[in-house]
C-alpha atoms as a PDB file:
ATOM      1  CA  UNK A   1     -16.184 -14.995  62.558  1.00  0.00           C
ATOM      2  CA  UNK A   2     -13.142 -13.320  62.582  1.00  0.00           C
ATOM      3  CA  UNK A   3      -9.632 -16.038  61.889  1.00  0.00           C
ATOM      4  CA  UNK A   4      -6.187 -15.137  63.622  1.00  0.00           C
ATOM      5  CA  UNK A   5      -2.769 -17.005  62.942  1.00  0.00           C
ATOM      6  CA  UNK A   6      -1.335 -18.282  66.613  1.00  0.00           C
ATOM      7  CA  UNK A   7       1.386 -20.556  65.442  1.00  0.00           C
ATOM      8  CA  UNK A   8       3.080 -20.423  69.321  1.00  0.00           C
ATOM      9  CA  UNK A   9      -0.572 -20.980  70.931  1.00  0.00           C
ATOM     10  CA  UNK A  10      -0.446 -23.012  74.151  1.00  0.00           C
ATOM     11  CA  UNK A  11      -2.308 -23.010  77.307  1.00  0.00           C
ATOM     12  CA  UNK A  12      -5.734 -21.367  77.924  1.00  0.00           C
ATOM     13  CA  UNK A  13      -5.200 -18.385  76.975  1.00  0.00           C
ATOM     14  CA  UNK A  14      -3.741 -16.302  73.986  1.00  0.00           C
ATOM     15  CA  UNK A  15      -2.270 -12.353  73.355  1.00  0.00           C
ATOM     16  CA  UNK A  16      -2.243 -11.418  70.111  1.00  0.00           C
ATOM     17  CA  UNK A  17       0.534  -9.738  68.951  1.00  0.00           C
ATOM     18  CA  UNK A  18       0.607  -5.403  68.997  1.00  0.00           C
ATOM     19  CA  UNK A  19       0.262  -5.411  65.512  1.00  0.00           C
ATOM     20  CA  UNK A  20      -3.009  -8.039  65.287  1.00  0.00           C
ATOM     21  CA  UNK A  21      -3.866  -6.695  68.799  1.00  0.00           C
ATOM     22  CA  UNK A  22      -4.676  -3.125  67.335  1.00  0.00           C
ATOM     23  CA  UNK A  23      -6.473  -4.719  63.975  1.00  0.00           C
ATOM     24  CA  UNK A  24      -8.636  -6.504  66.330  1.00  0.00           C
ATOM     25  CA  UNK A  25      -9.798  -3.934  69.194  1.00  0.00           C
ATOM     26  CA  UNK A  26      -9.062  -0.267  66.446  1.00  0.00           C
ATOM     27  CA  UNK A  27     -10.454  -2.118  63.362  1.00  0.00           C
ATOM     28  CA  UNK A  28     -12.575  -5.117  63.390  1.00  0.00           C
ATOM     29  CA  UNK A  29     -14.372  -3.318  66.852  1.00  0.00           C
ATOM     30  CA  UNK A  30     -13.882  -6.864  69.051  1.00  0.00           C
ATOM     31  CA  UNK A  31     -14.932  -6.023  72.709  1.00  0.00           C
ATOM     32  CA  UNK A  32     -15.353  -7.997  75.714  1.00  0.00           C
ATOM     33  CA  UNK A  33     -17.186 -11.431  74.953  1.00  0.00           C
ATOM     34  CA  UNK A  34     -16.742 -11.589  71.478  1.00  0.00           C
ATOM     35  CA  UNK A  35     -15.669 -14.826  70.143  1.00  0.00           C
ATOM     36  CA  UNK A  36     -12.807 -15.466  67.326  1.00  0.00           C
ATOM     37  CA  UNK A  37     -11.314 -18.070  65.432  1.00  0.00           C
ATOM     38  CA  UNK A  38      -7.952 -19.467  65.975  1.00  0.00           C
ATOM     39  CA  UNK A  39      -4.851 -21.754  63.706  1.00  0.00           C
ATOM     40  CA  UNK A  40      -1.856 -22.757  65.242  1.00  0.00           C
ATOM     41  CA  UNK A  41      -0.983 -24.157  61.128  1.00  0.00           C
ATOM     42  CA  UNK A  42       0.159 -27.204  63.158  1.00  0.00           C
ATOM     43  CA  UNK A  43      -4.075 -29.316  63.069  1.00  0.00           C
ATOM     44  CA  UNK A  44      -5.139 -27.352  65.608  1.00  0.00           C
ATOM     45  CA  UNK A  45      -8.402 -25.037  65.574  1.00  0.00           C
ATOM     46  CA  UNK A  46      -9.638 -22.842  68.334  1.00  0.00           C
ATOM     47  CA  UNK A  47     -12.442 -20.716  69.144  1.00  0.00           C
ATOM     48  CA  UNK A  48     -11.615 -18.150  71.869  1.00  0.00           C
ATOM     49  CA  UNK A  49     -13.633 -15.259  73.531  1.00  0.00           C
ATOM     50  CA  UNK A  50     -12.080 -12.078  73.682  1.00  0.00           C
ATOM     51  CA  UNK A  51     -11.096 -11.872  77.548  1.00  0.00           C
ATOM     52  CA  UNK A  52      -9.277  -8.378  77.634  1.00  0.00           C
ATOM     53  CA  UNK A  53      -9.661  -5.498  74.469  1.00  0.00           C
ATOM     54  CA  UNK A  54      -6.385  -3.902  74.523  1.00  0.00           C
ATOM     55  CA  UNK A  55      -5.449  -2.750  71.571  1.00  0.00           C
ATOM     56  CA  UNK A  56      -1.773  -3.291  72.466  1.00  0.00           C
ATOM     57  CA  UNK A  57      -2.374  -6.852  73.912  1.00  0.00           C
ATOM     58  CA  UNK A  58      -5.581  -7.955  72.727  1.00  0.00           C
ATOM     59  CA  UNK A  59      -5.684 -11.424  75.263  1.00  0.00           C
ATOM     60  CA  UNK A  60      -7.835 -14.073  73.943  1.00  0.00           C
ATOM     61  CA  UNK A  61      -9.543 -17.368  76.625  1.00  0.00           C
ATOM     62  CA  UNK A  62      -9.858 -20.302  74.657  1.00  0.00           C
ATOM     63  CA  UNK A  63     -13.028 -22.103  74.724  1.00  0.00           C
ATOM     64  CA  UNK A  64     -13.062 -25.007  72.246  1.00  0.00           C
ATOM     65  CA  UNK A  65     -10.348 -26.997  70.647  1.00  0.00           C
ATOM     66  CA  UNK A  66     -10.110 -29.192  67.324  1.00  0.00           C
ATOM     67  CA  UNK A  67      -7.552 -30.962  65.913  1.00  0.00           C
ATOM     68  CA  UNK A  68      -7.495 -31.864  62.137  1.00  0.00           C
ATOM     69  CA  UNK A  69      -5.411 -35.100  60.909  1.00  0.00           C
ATOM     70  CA  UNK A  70      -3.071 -34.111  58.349  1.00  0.00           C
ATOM     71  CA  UNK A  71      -4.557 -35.259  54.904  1.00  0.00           C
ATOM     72  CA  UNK A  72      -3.629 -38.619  53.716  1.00  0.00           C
ATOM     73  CA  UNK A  73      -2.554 -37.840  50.444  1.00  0.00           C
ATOM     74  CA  UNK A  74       1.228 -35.684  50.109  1.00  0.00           C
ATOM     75  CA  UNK A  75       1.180 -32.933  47.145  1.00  0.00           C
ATOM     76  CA  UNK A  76       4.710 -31.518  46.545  1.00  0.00           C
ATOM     77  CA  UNK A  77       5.211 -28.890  44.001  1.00  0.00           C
ATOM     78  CA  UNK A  78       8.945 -27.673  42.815  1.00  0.00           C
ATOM     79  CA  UNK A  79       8.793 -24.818  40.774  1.00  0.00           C
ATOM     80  CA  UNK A  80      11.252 -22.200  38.849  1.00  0.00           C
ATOM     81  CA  UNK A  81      10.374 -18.716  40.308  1.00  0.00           C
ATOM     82  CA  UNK A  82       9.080 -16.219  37.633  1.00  0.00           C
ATOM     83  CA  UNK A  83      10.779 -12.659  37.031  1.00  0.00           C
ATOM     84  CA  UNK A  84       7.187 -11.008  38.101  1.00  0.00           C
ATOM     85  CA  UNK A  85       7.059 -12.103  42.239  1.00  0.00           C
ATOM     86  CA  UNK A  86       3.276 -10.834  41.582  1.00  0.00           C
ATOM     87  CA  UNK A  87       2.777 -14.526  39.864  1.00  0.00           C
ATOM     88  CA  UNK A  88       4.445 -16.141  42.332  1.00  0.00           C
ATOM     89  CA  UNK A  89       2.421 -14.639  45.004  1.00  0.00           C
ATOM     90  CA  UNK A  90      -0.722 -15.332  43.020  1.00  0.00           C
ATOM     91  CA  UNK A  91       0.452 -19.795  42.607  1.00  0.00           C
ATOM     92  CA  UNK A  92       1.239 -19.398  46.494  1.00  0.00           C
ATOM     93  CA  UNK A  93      -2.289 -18.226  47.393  1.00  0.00           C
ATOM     94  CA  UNK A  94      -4.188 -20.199  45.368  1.00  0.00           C
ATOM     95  CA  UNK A  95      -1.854 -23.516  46.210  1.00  0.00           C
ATOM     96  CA  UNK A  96      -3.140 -23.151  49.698  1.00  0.00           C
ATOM     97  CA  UNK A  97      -6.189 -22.084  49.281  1.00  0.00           C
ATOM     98  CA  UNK A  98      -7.146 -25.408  47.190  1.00  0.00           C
ATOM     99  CA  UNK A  99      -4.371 -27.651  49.228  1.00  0.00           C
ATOM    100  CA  UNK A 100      -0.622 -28.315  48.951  1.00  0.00           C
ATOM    101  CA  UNK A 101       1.814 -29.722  51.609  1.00  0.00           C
ATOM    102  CA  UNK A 102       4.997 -28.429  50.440  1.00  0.00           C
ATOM    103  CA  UNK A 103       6.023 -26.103  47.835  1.00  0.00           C
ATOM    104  CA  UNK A 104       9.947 -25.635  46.937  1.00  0.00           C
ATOM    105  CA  UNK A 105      11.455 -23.330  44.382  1.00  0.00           C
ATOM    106  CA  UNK A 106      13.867 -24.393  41.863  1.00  0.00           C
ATOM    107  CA  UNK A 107      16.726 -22.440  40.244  1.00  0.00           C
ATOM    108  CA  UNK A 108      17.108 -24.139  36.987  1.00  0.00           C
ATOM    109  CA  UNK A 109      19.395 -22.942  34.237  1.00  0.00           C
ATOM    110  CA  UNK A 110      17.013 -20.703  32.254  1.00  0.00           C
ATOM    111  CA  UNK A 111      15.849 -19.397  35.680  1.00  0.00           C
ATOM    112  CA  UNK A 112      15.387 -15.109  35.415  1.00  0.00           C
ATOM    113  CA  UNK A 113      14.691 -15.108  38.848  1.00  0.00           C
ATOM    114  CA  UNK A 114      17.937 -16.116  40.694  1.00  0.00           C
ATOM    115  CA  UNK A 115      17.065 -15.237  44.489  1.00  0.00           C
ATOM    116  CA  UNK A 116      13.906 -15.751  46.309  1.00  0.00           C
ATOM    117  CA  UNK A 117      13.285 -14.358  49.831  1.00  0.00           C
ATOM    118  CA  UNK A 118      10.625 -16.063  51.348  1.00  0.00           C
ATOM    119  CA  UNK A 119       9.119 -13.791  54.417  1.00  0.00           C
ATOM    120  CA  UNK A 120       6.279 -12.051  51.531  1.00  0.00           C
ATOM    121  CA  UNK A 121       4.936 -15.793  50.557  1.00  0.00           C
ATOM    122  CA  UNK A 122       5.175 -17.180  53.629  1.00  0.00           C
ATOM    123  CA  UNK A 123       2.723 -13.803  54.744  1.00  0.00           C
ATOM    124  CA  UNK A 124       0.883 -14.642  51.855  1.00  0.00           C
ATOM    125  CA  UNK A 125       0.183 -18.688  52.626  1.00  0.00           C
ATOM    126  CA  UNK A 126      -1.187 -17.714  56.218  1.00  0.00           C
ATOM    127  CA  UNK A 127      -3.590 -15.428  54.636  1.00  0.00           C
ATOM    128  CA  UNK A 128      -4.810 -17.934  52.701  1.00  0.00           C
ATOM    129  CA  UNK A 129      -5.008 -20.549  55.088  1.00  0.00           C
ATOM    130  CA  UNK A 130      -7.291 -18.262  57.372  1.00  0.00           C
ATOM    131  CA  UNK A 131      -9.204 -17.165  54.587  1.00  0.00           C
ATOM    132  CA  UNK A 132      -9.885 -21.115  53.365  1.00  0.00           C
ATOM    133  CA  UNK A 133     -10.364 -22.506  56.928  1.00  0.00           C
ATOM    134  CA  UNK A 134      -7.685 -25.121  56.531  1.00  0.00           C
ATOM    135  CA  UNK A 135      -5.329 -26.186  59.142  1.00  0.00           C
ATOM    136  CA  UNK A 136      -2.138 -27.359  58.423  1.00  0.00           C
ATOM    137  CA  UNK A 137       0.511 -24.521  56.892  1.00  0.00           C
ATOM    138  CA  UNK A 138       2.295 -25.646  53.871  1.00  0.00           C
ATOM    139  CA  UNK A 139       6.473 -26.147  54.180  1.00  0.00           C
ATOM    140  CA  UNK A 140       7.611 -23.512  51.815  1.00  0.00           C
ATOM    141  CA  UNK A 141      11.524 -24.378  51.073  1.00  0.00           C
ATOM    142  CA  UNK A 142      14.607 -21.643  50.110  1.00  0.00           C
ATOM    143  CA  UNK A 143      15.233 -21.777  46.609  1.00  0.00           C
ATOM    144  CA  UNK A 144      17.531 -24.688  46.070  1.00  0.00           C
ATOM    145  CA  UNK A 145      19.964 -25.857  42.393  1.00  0.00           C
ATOM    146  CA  UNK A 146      17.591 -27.980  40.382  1.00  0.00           C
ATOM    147  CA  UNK A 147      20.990 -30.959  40.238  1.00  0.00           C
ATOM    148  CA  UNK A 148      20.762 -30.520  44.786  1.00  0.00           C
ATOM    149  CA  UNK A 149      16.803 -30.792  44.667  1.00  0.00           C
ATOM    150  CA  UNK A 150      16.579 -33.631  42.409  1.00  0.00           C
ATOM    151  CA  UNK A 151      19.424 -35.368  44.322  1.00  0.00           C
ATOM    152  CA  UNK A 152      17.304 -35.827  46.845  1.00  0.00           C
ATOM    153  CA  UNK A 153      13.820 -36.712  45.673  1.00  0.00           C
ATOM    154  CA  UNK A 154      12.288 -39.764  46.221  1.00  0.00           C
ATOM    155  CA  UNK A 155      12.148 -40.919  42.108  1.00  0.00           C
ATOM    156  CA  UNK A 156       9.200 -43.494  42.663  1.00  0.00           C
ATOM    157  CA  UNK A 157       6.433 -40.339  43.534  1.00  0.00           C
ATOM    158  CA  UNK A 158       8.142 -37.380  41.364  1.00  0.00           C
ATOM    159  CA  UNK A 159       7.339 -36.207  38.242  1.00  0.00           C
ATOM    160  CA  UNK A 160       8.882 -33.310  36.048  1.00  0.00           C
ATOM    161  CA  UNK A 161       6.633 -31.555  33.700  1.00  0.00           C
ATOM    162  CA  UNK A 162       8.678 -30.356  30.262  1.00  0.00           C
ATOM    163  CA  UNK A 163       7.612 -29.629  26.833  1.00  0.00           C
ATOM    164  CA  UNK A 164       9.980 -31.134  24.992  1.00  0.00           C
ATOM    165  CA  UNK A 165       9.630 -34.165  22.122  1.00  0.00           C
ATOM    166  CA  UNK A 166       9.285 -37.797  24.199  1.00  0.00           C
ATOM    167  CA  UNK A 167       6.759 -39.972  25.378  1.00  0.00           C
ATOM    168  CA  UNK A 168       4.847 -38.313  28.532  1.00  0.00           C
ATOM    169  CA  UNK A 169       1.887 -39.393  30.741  1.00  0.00           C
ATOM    170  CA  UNK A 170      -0.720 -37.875  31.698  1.00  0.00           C
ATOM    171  CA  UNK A 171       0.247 -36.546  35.704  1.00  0.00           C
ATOM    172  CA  UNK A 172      -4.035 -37.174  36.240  1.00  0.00           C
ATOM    173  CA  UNK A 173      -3.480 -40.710  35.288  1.00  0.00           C
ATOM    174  CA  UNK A 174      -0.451 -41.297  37.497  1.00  0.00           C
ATOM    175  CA  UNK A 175      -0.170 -38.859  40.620  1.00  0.00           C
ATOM    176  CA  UNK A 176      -2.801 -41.021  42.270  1.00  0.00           C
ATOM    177  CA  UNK A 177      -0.970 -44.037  42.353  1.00  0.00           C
ATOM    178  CA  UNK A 178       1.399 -43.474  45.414  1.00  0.00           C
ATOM    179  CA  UNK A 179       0.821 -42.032  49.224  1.00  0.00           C
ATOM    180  CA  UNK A 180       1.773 -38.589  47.153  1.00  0.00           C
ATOM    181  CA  UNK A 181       3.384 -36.819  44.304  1.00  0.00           C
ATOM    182  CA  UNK A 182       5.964 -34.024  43.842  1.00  0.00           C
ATOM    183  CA  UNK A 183       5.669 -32.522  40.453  1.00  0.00           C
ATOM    184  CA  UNK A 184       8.886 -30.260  39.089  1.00  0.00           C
ATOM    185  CA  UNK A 185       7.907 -27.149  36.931  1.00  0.00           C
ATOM    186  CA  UNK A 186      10.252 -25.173  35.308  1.00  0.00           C
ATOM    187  CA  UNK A 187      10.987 -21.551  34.229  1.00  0.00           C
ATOM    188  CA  UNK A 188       9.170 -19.992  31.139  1.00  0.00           C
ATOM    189  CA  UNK A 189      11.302 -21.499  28.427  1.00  0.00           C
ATOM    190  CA  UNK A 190      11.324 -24.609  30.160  1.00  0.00           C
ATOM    191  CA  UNK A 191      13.807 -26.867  31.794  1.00  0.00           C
ATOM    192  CA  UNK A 192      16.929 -27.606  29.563  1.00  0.00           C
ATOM    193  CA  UNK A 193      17.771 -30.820  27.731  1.00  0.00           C
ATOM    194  CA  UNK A 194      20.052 -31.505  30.388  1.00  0.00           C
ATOM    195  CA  UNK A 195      17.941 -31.160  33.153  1.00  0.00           C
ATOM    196  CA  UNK A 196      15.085 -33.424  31.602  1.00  0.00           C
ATOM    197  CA  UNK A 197      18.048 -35.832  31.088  1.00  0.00           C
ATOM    198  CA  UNK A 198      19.492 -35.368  34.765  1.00  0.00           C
ATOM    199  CA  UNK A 199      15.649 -36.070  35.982  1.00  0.00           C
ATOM    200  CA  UNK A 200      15.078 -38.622  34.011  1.00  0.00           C
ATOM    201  CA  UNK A 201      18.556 -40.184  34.979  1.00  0.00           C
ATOM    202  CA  UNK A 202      17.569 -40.082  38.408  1.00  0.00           C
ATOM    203  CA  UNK A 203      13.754 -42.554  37.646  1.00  0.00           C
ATOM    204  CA  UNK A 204      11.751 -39.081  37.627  1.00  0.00           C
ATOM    205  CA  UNK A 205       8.988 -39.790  35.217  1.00  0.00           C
ATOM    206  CA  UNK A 206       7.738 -36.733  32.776  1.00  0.00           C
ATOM    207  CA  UNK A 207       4.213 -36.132  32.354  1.00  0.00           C
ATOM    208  CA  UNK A 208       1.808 -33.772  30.379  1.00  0.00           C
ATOM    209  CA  UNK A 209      -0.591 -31.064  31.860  1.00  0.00           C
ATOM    210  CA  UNK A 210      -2.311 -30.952  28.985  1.00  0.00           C
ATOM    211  CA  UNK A 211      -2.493 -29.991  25.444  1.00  0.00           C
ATOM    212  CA  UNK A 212      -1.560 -26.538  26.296  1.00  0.00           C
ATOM    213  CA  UNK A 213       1.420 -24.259  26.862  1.00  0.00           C
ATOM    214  CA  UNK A 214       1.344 -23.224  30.282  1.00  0.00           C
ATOM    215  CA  UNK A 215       3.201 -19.984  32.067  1.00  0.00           C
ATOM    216  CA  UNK A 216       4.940 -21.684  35.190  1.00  0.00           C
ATOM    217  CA  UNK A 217       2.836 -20.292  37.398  1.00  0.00           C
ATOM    218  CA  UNK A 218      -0.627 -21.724  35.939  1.00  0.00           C
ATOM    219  CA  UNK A 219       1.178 -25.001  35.371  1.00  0.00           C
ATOM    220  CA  UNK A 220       2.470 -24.864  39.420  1.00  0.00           C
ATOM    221  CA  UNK A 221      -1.503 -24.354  40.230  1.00  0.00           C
ATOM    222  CA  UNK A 222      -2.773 -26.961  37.461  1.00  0.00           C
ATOM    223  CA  UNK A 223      -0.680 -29.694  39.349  1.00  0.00           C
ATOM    224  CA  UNK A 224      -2.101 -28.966  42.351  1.00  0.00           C
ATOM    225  CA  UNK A 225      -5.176 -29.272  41.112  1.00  0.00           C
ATOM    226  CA  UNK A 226      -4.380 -32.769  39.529  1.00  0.00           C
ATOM    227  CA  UNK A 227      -2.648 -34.618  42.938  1.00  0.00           C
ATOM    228  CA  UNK A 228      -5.757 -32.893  44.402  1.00  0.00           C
ATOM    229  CA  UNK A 229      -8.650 -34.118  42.674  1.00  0.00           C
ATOM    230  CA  UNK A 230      -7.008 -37.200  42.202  1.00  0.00           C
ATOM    231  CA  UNK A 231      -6.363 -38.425  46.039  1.00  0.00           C
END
């Protein structure tokens, strides 16, 4: 069954925007009848029956509503852009795909990637949300100073990631302990000496993703995968 993003849904009915309209009736050959998937991003899931084919206003009746509880468990990931949007793109999809909350985007001091506009990933996360079924749209955040992001973190549930000398946890063995985690990953070449010490200042605990050296984008995805397996 074919998925469609309605984030403004409300009432009985839904048009589909031109654009989705003429993907709908032109491309995927929906006629009178045929039914459809719909995510508001918001919990809510819809099926809907297409009421009128127009490939300029494709309208949509509703005929069954879900809602889905947010999940109980809060994975936050802060990460350094890379210098190659492709990888970003790539942590983005496969964040939501496998289940993230929130994802913000550091610029740290060995950042290469000093600006980040958001309207491609944000395209990106709703495609992955239709094409894993989930309900709830991850809160992606404009790229913020790593000193103004860690100023206002809550130090009990956030953890940086660096590869420098110093005693460091496991994050498996500790992002389960709380109602959530947010997990800081820096640029390739890692967060600076002062940074670690600004984080670490502030109660943020470092922790390892293992034994290897990770680019920022696999290590973004890796601790997702930890807070997730780990609820």
């Amino acid at each position: 069954m074919h998925t469609f993003f309605a984030p403004d849904l409300a009432g009985s009915t839904y048009t589909l925007p031109e654009d989705e309209s003429k993907h709908a009736v032109r491309v995927l050959r929906l006629g009178m009848g045929d039914e459809v998937e719909l995510l508001d991003g918001r919990g809510s899931l819809y099926k809907a029956a297409v009421a009128d084919a127009n490939p300029k206003r494709c309208q949509l009746r509703i005929t069954h509503h879900e809602t889905v509880a947010p999940r109980s468990y809060f994975t936050h990931v802060a990460v350094a852009p890379t210098k190659n949007l492709d990888r970003m793109e790539w942590f983005v999809e496969k964040a939501v795909e496998i289940g993230v909350e929130r994802i913000s985007f550091l610029r740290c001091a060995r950042s290469e990637r000093r600006e980040l506009k958001l309207e491609r990933l944000e395209k990106i996360a709703i495609s992955a949300l239709k094409q894993s079924g989930q309900a709830w749209l991850p809160q992606l955040d404009e790229m913020q100073d790593f000193a103004a992001f860690v100023a206002g973190v809550t130090p009990e549930t956030t953890f940086i990631a660096h590869l420098e000398e110093g005693e460091r946890t496991a994050l498996a063995q500790v992002a389960g302990a709380g109602p959530g985690c947010c997990v800081l990953i820096g640029p390739e070449g890692d967060f600076t000496p002062q940074e670690i010490a600004l984080a670490l200042a502030k109660g943020i605990r470092p922790v390892t993703l293992g034994a290897s050296r990770l680019r920022t984008e696999t290590a973004a995805l890796a601790a997702v995968f930890t807070a997730h397996i780990g609820r």
